[in-house]
N, C-alpha and C. Protein backbone atom coordinates (compact mmCIF):
# COMPACT_ATOMS: atom_id res chain seq x y z
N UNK A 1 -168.94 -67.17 109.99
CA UNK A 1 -168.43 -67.21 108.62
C UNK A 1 -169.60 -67.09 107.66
N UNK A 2 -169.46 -66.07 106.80
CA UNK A 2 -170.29 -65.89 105.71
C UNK A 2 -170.28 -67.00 104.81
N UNK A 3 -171.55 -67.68 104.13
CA UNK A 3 -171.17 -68.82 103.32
C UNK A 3 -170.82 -67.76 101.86
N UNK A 4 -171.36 -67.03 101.74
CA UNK A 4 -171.31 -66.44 100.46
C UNK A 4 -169.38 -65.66 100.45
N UNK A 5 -169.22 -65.62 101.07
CA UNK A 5 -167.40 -65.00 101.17
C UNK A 5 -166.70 -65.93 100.51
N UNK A 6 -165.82 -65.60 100.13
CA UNK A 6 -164.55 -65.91 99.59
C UNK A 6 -163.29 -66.30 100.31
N UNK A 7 -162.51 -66.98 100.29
CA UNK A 7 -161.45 -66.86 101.10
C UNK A 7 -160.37 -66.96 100.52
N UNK A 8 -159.04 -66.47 100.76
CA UNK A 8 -157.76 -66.52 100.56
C UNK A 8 -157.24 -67.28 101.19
N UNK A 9 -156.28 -68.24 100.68
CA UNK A 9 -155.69 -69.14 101.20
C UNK A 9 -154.08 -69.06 100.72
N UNK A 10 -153.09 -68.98 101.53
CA UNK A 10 -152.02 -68.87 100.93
C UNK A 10 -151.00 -69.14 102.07
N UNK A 11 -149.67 -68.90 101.85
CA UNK A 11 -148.45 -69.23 102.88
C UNK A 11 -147.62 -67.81 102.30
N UNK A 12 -146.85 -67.66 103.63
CA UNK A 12 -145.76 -66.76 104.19
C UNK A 12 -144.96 -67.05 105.11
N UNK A 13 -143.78 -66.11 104.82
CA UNK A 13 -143.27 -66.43 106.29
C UNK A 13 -143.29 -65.01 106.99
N UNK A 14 -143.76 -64.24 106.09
CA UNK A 14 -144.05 -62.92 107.03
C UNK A 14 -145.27 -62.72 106.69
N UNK A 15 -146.37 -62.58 107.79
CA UNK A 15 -147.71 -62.37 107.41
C UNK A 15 -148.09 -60.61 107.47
N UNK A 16 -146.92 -59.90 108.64
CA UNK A 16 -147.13 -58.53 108.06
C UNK A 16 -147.25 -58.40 106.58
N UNK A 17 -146.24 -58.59 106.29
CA UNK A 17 -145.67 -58.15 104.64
C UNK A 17 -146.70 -58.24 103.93
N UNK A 18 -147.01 -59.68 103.72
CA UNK A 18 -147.82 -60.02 102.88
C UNK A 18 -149.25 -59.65 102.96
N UNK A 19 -149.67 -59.26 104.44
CA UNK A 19 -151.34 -58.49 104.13
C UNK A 19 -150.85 -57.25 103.28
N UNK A 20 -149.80 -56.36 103.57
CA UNK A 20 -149.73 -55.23 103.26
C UNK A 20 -149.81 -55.19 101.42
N UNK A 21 -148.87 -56.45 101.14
CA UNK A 21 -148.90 -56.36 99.52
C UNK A 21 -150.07 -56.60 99.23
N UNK A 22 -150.77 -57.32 99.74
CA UNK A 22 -152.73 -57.77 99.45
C UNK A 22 -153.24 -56.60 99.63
N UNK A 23 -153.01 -55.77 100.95
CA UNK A 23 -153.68 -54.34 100.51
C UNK A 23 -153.42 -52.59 99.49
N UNK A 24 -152.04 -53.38 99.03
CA UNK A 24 -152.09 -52.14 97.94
C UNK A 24 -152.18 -52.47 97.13
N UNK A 25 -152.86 -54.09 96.78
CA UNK A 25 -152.81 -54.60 94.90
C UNK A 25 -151.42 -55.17 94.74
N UNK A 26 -150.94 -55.39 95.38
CA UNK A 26 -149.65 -55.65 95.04
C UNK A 26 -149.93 -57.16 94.19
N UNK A 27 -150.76 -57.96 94.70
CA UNK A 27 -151.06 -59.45 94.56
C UNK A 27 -152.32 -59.52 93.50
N UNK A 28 -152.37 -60.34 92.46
CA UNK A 28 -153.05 -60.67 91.55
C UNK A 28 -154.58 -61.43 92.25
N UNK A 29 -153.98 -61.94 92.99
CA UNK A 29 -155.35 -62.95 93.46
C UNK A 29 -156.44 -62.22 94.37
N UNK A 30 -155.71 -60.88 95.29
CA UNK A 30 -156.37 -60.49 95.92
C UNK A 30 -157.17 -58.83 95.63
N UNK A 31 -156.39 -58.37 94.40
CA UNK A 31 -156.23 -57.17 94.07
C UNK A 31 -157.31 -56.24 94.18
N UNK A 32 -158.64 -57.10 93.85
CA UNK A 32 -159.73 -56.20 94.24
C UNK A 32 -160.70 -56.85 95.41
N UNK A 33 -159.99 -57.21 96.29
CA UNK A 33 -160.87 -57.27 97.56
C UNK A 33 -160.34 -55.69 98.68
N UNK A 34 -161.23 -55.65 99.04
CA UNK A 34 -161.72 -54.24 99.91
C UNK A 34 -161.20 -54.70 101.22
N UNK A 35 -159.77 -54.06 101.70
CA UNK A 35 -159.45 -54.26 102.90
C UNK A 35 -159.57 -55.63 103.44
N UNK A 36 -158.80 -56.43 102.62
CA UNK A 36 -158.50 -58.09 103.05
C UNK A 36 -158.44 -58.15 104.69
N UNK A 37 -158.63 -59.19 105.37
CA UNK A 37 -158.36 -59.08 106.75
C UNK A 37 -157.87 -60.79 106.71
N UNK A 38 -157.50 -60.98 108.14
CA UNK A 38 -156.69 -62.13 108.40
C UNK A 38 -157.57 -62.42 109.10
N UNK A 39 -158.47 -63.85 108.91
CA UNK A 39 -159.44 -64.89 109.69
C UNK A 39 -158.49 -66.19 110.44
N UNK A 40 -157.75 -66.61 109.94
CA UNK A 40 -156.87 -67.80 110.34
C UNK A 40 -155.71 -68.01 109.78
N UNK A 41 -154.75 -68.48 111.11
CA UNK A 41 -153.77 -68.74 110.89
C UNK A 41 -153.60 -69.94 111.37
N UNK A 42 -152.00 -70.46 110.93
CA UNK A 42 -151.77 -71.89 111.15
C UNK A 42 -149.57 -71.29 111.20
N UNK A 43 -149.34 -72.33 112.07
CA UNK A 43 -148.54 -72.44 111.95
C UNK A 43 -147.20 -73.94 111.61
N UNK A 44 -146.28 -74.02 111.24
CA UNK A 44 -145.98 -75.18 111.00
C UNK A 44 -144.24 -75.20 110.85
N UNK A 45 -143.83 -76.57 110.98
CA UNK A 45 -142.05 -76.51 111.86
C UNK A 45 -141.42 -76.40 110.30
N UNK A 46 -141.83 -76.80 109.45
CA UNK A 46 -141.45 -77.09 107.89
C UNK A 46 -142.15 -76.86 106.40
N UNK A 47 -141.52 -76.44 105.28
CA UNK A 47 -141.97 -75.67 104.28
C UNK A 47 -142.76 -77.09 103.92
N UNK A 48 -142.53 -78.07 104.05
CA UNK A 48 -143.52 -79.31 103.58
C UNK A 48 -144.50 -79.60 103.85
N UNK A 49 -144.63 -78.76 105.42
CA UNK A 49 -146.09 -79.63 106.22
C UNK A 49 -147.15 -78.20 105.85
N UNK A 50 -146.31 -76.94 105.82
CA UNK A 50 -147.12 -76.12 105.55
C UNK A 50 -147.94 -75.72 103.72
N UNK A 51 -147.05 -76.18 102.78
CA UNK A 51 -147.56 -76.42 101.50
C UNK A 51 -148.46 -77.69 101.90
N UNK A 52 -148.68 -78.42 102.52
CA UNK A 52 -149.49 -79.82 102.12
C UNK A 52 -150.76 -79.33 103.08
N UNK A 53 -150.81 -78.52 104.33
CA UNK A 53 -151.86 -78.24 104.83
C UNK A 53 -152.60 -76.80 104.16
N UNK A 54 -151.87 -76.41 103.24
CA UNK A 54 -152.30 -74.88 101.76
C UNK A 54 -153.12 -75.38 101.08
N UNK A 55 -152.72 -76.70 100.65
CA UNK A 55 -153.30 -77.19 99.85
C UNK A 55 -154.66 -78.68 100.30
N UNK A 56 -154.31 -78.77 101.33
CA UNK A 56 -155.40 -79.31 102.05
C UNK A 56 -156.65 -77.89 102.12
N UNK A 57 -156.26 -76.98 102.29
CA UNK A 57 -157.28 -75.92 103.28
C UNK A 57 -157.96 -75.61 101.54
N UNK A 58 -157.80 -75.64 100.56
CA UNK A 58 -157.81 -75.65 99.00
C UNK A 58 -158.89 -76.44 98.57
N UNK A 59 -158.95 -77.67 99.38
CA UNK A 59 -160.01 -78.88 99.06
C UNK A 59 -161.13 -78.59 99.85
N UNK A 60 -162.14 -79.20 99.13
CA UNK A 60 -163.42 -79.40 99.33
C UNK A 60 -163.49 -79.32 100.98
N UNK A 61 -162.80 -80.37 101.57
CA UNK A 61 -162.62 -80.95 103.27
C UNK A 61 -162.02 -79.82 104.01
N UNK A 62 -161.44 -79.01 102.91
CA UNK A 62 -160.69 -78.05 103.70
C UNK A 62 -161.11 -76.48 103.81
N UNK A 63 -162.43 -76.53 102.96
CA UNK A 63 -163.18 -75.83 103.03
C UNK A 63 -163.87 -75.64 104.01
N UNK A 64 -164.42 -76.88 104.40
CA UNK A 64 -165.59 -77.07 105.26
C UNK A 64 -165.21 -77.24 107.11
N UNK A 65 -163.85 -77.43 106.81
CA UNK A 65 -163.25 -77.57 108.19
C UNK A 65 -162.88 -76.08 108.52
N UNK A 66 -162.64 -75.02 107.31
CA UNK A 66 -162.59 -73.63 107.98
C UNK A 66 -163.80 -73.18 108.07
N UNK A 67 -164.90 -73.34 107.54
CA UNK A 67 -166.30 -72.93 108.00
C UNK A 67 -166.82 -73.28 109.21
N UNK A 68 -166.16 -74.77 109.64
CA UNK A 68 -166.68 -75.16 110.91
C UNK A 68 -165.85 -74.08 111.98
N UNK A 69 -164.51 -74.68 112.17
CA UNK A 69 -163.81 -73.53 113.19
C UNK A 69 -164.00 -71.87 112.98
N UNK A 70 -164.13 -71.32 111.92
CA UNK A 70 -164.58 -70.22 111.45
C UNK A 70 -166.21 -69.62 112.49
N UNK A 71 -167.49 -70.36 112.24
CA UNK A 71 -168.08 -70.44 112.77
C UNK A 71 -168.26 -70.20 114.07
N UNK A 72 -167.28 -71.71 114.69
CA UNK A 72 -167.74 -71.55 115.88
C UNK A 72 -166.84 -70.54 116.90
């Protein structure tokens, strides 16, 4: 993992779809990144556990816990 990169963090329930809208601009947040790619996924049984671990991965802790697994 590059420290200097950026990352996208977000939820779907279709992750085709949604790279594809990230790669034609479709999406505001991602619009000018150059061929977005998918580093990690997560999966989860409920729309609750997966907004609260979005927003975990968002924080400081949750930064540093995708740099670690990222990494290694």
């Amino acid at each position: 993992m590059d420290d200097n990169k950026k990352y996208y963090k977000g939820m779907t329930s279709d992750l085709n779809r949604r790279l594809k809208e990230h790669k034609s601009g479709q999406t505001q947040s991602t619009k000018n990144l150059i061929n977005p790619r998918v580093v990690y996924t997560e999966n989860h049984s409920t729309l609750e556990k997966v907004r609260e671990r979005e927003l975990y991965l968002k924080t400081s802790a949750g930064r540093r816990f995708l740099k670690k697994i990222l990494r290694d």
